[in-house]
Structure formats: structure tokens, C-alpha cells
PDB file of N, CA and C in Angstrom:
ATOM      1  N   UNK A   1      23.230  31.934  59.291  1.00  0.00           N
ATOM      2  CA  UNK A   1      24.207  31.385  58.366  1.00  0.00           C
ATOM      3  C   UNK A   1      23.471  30.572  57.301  1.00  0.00           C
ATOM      4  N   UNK A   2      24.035  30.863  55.851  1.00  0.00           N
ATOM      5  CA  UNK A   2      22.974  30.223  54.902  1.00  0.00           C
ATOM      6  C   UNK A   2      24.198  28.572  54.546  1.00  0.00           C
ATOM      7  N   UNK A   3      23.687  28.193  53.956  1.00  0.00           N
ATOM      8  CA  UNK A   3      24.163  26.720  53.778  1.00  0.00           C
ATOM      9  C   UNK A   3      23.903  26.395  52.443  1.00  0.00           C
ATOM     10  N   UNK A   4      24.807  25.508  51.356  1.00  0.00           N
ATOM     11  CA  UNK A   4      24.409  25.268  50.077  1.00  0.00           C
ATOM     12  C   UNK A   4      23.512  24.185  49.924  1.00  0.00           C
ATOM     13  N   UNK A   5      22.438  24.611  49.169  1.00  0.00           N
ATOM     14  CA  UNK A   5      21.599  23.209  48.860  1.00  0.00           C
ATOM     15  C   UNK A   5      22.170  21.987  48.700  1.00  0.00           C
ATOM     16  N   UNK A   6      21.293  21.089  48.969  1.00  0.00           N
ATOM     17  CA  UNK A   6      21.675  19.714  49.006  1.00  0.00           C
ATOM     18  C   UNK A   6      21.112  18.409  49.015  1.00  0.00           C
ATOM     19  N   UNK A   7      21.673  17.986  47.604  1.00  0.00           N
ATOM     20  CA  UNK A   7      20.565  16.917  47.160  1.00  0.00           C
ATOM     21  C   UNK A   7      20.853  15.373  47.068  1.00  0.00           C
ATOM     22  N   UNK A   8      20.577  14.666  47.508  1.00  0.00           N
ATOM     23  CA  UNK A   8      21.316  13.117  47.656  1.00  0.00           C
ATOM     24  C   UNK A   8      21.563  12.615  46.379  1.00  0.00           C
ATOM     25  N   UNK A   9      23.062  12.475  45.785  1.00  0.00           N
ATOM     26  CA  UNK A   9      23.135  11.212  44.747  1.00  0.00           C
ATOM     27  C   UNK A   9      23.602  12.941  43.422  1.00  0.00           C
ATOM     28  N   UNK A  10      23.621  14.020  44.061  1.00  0.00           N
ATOM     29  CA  UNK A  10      23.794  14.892  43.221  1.00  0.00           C
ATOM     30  C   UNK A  10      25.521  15.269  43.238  1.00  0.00           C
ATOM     31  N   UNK A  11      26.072  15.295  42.804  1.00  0.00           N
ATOM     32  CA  UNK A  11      27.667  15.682  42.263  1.00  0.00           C
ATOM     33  C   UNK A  11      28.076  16.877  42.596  1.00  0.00           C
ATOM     34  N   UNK A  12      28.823  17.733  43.305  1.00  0.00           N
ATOM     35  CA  UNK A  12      28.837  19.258  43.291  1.00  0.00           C
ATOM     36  C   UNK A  12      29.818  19.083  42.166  1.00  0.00           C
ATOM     37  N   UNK A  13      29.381  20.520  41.799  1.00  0.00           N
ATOM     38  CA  UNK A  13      29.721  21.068  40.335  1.00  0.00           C
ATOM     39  C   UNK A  13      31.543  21.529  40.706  1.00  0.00           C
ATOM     40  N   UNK A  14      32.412  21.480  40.027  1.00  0.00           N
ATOM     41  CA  UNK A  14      33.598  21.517  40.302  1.00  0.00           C
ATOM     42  C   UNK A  14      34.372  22.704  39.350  1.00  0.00           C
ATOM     43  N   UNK A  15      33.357  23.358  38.720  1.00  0.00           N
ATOM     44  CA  UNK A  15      33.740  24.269  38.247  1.00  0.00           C
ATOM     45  C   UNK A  15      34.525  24.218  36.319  1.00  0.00           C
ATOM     46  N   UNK A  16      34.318  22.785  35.650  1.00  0.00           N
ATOM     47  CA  UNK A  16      35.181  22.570  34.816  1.00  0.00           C
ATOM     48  C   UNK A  16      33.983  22.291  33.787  1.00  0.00           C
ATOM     49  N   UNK A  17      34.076  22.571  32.477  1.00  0.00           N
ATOM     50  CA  UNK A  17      32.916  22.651  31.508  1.00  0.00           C
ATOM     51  C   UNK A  17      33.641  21.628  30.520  1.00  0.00           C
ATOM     52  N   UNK A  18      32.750  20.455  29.838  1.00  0.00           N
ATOM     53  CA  UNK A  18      33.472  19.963  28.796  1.00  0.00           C
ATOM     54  C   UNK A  18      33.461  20.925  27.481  1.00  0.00           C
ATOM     55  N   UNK A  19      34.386  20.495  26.908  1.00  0.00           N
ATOM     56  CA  UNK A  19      34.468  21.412  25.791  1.00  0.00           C
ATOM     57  C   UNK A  19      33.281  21.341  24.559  1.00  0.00           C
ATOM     58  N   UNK A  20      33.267  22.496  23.776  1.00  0.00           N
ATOM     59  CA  UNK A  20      32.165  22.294  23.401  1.00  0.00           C
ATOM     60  C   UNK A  20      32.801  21.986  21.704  1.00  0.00           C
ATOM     61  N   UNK A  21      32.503  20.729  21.113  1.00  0.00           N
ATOM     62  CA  UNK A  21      33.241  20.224  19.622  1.00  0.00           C
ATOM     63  C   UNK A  21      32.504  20.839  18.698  1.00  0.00           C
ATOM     64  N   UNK A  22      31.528  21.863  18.736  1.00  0.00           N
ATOM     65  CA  UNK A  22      30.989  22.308  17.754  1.00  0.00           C
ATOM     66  C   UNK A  22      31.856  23.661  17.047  1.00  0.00           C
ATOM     67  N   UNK A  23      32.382  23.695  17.277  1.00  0.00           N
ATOM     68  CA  UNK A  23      33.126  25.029  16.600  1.00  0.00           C
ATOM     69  C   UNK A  23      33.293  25.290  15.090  1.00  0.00           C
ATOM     70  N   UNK A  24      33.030  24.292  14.338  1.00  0.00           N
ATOM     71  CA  UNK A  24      32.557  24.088  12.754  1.00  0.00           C
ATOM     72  C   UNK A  24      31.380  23.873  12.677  1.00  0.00           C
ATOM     73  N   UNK A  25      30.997  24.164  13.550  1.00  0.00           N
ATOM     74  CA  UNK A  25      29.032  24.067  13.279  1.00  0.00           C
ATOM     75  C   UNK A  25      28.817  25.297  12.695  1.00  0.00           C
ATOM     76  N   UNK A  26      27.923  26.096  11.941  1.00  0.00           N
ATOM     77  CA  UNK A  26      26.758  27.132  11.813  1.00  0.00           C
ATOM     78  C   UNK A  26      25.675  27.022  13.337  1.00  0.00           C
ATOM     79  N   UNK A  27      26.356  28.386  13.942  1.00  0.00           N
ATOM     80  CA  UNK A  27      25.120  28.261  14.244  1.00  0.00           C
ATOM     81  C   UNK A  27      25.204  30.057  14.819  1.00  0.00           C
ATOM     82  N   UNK A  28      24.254  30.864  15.649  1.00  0.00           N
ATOM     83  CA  UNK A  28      23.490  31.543  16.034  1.00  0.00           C
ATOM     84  C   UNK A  28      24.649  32.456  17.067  1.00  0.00           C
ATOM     85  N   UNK A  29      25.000  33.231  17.000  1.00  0.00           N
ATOM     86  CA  UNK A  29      26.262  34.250  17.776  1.00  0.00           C
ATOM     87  C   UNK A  29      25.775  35.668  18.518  1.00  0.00           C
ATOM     88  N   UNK A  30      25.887  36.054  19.688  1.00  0.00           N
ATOM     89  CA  UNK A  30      25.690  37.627  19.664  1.00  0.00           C
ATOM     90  C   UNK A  30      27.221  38.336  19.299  1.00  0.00           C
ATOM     91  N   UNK A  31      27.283  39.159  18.855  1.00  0.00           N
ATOM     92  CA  UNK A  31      28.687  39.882  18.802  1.00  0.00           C
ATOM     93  C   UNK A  31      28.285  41.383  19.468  1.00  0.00           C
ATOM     94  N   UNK A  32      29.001  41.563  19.968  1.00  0.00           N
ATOM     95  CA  UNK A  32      28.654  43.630  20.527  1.00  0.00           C
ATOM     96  C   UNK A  32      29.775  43.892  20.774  1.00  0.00           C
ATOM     97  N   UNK A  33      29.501  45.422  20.988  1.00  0.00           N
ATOM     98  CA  UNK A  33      30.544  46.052  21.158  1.00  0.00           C
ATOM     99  C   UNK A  33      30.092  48.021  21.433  1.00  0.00           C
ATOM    100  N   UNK A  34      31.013  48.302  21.159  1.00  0.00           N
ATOM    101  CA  UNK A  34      30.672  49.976  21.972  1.00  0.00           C
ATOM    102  C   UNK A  34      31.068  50.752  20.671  1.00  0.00           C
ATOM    103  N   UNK A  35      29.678  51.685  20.106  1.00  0.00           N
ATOM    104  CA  UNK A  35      30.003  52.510  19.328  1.00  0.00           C
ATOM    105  C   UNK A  35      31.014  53.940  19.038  1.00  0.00           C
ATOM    106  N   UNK A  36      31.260  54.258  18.388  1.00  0.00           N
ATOM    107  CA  UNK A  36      32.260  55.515  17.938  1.00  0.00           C
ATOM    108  C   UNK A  36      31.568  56.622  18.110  1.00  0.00           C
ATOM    109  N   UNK A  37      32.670  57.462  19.058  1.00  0.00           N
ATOM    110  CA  UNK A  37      31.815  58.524  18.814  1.00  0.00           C
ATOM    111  C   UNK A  37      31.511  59.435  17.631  1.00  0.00           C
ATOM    112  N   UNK A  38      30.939  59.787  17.528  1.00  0.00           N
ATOM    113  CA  UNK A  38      30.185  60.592  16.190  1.00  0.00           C
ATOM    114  C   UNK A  38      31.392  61.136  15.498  1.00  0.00           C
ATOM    115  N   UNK A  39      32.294  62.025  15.856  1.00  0.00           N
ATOM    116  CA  UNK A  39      33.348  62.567  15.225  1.00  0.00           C
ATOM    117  C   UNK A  39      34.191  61.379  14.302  1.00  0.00           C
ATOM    118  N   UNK A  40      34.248  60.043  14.617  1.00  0.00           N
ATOM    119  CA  UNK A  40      35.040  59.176  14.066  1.00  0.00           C
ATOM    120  C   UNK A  40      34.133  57.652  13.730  1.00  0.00           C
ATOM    121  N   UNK A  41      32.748  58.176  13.698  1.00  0.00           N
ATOM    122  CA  UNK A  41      31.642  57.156  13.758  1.00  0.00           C
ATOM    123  C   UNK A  41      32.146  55.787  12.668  1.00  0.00           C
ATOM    124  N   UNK A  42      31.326  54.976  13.151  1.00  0.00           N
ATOM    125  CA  UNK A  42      31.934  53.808  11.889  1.00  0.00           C
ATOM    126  C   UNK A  42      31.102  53.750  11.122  1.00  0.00           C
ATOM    127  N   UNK A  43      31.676  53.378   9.756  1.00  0.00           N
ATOM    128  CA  UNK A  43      30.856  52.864   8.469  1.00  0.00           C
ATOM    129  C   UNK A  43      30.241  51.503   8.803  1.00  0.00           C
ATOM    130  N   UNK A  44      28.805  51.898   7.779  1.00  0.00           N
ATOM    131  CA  UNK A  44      28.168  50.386   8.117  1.00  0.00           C
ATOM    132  C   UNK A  44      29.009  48.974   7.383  1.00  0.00           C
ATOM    133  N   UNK A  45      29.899  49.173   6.758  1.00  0.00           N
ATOM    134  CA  UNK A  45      31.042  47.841   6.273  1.00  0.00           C
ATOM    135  C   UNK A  45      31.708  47.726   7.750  1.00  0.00           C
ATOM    136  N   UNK A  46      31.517  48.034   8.633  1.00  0.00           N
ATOM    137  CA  UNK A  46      32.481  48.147   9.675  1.00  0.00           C
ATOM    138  C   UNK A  46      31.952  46.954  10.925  1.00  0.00           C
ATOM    139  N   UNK A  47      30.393  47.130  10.271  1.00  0.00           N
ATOM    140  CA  UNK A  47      30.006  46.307  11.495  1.00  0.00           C
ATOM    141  C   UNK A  47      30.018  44.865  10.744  1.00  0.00           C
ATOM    142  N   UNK A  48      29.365  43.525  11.237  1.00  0.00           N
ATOM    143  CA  UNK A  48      28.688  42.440  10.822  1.00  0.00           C
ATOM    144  C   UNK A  48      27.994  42.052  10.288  1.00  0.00           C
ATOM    145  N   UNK A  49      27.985  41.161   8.933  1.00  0.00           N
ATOM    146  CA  UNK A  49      26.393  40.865   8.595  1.00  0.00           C
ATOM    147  C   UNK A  49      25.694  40.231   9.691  1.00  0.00           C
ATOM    148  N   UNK A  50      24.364  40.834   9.911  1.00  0.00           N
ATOM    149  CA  UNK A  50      23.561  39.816  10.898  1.00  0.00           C
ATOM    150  C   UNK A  50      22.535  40.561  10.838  1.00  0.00           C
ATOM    151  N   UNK A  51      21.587  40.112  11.776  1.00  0.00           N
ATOM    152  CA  UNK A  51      20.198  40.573  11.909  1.00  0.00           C
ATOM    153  C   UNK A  51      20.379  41.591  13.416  1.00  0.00           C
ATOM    154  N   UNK A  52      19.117  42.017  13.406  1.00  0.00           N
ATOM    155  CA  UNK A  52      18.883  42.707  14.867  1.00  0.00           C
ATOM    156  C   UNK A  52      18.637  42.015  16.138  1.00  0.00           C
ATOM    157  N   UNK A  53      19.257  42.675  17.112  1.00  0.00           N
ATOM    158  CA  UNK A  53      19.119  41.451  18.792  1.00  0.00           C
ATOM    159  C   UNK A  53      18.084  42.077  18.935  1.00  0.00           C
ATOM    160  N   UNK A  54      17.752  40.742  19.969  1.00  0.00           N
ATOM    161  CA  UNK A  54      16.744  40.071  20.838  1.00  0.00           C
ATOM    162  C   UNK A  54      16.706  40.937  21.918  1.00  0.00           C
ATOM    163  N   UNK A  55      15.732  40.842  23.021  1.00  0.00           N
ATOM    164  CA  UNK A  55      15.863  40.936  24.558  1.00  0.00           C
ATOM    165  C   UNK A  55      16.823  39.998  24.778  1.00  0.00           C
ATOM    166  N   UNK A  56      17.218  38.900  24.360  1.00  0.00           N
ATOM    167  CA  UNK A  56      18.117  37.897  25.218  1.00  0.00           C
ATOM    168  C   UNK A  56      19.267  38.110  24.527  1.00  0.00           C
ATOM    169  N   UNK A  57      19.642  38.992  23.337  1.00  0.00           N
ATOM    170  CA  UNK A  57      20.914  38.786  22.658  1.00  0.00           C
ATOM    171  C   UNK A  57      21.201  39.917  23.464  1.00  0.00           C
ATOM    172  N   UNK A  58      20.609  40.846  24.149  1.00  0.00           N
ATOM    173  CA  UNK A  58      21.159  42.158  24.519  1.00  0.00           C
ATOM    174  C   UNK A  58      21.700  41.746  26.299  1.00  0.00           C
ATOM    175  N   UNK A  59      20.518  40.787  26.964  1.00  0.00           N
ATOM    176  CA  UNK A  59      20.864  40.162  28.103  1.00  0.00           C
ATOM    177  C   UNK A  59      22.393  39.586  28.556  1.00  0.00           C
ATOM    178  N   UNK A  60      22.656  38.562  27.088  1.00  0.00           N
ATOM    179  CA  UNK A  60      23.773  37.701  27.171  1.00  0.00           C
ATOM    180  C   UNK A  60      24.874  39.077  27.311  1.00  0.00           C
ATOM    181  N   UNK A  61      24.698  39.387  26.379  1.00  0.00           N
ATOM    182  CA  UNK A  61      25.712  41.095  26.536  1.00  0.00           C
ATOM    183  C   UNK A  61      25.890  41.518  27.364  1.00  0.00           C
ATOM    184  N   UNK A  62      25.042  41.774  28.060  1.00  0.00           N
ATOM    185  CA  UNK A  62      24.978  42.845  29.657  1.00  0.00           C
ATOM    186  C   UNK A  62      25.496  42.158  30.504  1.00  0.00           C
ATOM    187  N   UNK A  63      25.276  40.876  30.388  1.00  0.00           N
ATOM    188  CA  UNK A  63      25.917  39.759  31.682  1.00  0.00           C
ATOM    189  C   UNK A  63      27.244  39.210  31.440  1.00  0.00           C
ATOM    190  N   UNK A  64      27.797  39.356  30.174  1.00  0.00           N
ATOM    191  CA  UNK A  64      29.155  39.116  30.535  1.00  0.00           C
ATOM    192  C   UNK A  64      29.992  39.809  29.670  1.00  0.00           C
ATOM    193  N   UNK A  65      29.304  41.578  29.733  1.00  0.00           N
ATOM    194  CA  UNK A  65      30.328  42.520  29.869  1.00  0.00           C
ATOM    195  C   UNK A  65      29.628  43.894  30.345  1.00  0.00           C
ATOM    196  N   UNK A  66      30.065  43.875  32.122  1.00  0.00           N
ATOM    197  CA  UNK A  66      29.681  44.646  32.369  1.00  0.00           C
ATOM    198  C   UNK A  66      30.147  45.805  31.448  1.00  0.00           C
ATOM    199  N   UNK A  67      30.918  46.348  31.307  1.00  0.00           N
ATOM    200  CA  UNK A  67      30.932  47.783  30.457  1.00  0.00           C
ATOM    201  C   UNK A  67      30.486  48.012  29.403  1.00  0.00           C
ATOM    202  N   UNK A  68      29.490  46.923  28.632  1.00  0.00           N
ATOM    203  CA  UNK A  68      28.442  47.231  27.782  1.00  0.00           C
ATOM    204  C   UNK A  68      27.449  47.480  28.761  1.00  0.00           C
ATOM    205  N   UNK A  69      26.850  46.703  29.501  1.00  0.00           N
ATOM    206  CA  UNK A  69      26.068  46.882  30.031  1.00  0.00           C
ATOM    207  C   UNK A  69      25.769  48.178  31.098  1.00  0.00           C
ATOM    208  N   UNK A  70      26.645  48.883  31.397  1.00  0.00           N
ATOM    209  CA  UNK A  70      26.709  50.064  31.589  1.00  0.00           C
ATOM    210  C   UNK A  70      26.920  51.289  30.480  1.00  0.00           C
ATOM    211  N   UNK A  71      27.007  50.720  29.421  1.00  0.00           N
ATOM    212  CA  UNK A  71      26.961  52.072  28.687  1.00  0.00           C
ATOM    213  C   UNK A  71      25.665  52.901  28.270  1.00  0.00           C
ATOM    214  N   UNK A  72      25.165  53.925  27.682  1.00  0.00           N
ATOM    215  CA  UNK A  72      24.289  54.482  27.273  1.00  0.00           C
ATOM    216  C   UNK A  72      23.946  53.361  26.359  1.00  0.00           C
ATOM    217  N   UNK A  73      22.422  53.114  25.711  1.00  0.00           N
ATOM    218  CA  UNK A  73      21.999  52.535  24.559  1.00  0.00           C
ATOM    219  C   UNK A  73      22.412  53.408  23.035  1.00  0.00           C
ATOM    220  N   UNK A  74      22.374  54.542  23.060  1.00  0.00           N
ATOM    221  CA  UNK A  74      23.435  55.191  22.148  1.00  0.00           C
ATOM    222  C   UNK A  74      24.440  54.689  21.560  1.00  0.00           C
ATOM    223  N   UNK A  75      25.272  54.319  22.631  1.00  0.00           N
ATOM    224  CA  UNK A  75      26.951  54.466  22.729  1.00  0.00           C
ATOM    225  C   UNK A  75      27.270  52.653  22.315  1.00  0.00           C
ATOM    226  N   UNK A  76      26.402  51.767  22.377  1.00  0.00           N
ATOM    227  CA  UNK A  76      26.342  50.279  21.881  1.00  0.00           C
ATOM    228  C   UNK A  76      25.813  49.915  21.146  1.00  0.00           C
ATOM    229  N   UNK A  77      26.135  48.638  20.575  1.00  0.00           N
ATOM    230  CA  UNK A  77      25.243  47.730  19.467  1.00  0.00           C
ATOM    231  C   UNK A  77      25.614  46.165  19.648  1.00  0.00           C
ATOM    232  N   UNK A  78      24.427  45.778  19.208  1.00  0.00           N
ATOM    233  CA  UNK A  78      24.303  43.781  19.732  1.00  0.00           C
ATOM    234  C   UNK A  78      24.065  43.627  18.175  1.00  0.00           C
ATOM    235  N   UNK A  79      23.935  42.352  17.764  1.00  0.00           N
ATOM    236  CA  UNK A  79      23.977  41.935  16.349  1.00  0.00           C
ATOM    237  C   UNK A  79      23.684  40.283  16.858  1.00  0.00           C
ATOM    238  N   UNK A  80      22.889  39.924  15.733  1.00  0.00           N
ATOM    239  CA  UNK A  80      22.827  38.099  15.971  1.00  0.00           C
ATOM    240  C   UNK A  80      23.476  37.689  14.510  1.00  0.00           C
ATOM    241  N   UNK A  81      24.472  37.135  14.881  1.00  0.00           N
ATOM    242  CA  UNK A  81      25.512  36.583  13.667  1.00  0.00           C
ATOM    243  C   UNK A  81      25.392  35.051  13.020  1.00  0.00           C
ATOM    244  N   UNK A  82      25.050  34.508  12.117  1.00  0.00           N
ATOM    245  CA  UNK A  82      25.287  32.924  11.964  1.00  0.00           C
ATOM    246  C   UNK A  82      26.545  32.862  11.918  1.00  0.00           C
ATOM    247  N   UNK A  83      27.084  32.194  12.036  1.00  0.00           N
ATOM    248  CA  UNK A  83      29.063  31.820  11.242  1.00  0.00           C
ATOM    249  C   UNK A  83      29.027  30.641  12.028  1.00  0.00           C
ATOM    250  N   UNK A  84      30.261  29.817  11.808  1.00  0.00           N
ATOM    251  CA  UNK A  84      30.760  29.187  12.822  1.00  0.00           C
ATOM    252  C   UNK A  84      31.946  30.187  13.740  1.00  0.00           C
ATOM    253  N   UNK A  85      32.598  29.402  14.614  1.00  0.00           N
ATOM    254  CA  UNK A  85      32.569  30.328  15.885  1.00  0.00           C
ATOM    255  C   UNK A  85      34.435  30.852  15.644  1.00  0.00           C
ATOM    256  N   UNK A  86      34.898  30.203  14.231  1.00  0.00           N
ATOM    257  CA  UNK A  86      36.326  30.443  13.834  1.00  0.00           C
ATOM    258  C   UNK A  86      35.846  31.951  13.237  1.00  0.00           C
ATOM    259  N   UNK A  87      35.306  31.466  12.487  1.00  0.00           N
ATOM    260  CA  UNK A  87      34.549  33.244  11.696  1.00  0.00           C
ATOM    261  C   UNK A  87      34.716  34.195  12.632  1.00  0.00           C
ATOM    262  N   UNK A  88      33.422  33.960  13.212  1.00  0.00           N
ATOM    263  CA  UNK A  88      32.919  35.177  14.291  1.00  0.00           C
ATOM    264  C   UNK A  88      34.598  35.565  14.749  1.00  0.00           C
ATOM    265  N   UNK A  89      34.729  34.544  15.385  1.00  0.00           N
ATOM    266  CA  UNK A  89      36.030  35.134  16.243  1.00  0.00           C
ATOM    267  C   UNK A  89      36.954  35.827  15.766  1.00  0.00           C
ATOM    268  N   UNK A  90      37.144  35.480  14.224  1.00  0.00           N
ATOM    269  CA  UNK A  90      38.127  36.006  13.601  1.00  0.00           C
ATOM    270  C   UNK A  90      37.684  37.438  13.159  1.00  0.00           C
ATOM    271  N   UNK A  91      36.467  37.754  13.065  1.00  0.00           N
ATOM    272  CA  UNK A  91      35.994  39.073  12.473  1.00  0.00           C
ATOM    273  C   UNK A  91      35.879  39.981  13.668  1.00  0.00           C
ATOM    274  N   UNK A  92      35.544  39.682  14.911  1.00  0.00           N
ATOM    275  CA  UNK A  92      35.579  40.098  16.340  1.00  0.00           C
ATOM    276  C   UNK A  92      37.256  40.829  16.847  1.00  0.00           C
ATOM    277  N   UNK A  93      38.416  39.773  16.188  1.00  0.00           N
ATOM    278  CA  UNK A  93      39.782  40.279  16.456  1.00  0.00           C
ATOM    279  C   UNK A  93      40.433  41.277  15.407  1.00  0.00           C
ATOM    280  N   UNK A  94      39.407  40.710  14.362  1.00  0.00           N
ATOM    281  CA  UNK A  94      40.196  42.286  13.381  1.00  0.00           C
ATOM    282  C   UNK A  94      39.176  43.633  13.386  1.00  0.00           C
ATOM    283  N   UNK A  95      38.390  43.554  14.455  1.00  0.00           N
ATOM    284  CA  UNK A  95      37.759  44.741  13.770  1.00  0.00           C
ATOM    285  C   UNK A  95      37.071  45.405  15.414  1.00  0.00           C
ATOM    286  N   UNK A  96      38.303  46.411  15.860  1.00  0.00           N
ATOM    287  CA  UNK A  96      38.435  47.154  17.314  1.00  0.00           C
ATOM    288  C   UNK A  96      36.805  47.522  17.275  1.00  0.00           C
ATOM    289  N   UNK A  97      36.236  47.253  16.628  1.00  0.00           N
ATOM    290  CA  UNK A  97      34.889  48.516  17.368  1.00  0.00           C
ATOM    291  C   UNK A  97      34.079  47.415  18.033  1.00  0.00           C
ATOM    292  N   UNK A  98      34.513  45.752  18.026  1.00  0.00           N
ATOM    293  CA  UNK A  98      33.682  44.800  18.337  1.00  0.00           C
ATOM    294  C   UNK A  98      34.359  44.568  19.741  1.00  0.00           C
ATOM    295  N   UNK A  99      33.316  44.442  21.079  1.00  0.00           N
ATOM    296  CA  UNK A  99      34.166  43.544  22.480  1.00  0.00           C
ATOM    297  C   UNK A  99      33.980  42.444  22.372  1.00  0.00           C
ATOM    298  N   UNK A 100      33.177  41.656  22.001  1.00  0.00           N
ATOM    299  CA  UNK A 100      33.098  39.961  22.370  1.00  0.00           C
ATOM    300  C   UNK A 100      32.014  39.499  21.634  1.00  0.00           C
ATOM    301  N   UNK A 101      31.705  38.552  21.703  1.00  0.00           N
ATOM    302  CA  UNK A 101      30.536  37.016  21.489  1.00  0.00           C
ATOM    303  C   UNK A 101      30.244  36.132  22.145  1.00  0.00           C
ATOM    304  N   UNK A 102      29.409  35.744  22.258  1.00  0.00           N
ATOM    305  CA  UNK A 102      28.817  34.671  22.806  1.00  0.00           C
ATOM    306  C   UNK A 102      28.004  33.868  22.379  1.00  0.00           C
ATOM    307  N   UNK A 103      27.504  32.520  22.093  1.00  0.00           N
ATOM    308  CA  UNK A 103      26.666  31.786  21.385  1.00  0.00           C
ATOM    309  C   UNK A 103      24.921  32.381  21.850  1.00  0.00           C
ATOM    310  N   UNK A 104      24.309  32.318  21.341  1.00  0.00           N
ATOM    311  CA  UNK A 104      23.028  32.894  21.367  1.00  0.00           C
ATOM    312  C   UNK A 104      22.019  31.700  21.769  1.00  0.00           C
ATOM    313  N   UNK A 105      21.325  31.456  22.904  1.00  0.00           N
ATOM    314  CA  UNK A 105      21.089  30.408  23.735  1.00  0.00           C
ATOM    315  C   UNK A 105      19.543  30.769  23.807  1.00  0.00           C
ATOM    316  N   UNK A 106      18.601  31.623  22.788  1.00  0.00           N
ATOM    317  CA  UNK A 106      17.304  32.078  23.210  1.00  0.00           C
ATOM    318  C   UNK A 106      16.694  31.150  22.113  1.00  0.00           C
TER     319      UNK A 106
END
């Protein structure tokens, strides 16, 4: 039987995150999502301005969505976005070919 570590004077974690007040900040985003297939492929206005991911922008991806992370490398695309996180989000909900974001932590 395994047992949880345990450290004197340490707090167990309760599962609740403070919020994070930066949301008018600039800063550093992955956005992805799952490409079109060829017959209905998307235009490059379709995607994000941003640069090319990382090993870790593609990581953050894979880990909290598995069904990117199972797709062919083909069939996906990662992007590192600046905006603040109203932007991103807002360009993420109008535009179906994108699944999610996450702040970029590399």
C-alpha cells in the first residue's frame, strides 16, 4: 500500500487555485487546434498571428487535450500567440478550426 508524502508544517493542497489578475497583461499563449481536411483546408487568414511552437508549446497541448495529442502531426497545429488572454479567447471562440489555449510557461 503506497501512502502520500509527508512533510511537517506543509498544507495539503485542497485543490483551489487563486485567480490569476493578469488577464490584461500581454503576454505569451499556445493556441491549437486540429487541421481541415484537405478538401475544405483552411486559409492562412484563418489561423493566428503568432510564431512557431516550441517542444513545450506542443507539450502544454498534448497534456491538456488529449485529442490533439492523439492526432496525426499532419492533422494539427500549435502557434505561440502574444495577446492578452480576452483576445486570444475571443479569436479561439470565433474561429471553429481552433480547440483551446493555454498560457505558455517555457
Amino acid at each position: 500500500m503506497t501512502r502520500r508524502a509527508e512533510a511537517r508544517g506543509v498544507r495539503p493542497w485542497s485543490g483551489v487555485v487563486a485567480a490569476d489578475d493578469r488577464l490584461d497583461e500581454e503576454r505569451l499563449w499556445v493556441v491549437w487546434g486540429l487541421a481541415a481536411p484537405p478538401e475544405i483546408a483552411a486559409v492562412p487568414d484563418d489561423y493566428p498571428e503568432g510564431g512557431p511552437p516550441t517542444d513545450v508549446a506542443i507539450a502544454i497541448a498534448s497534456t491538456e487535450d488529449p485529442e490533439f495529442a492523439a492526432a496525426d502531426e499532419d492533422h494539427r497545429w500549435v502557434m505561440l500567440v502574444e495577446g492578452d488572454e480576452d483576445d486570444v479567447d475571443a479569436w479561439v471562440q470565433e474561429h471553429p478550426i481552433a480547440r483551446r489555449y493555454a498560457p505558455y510557461v517555457g
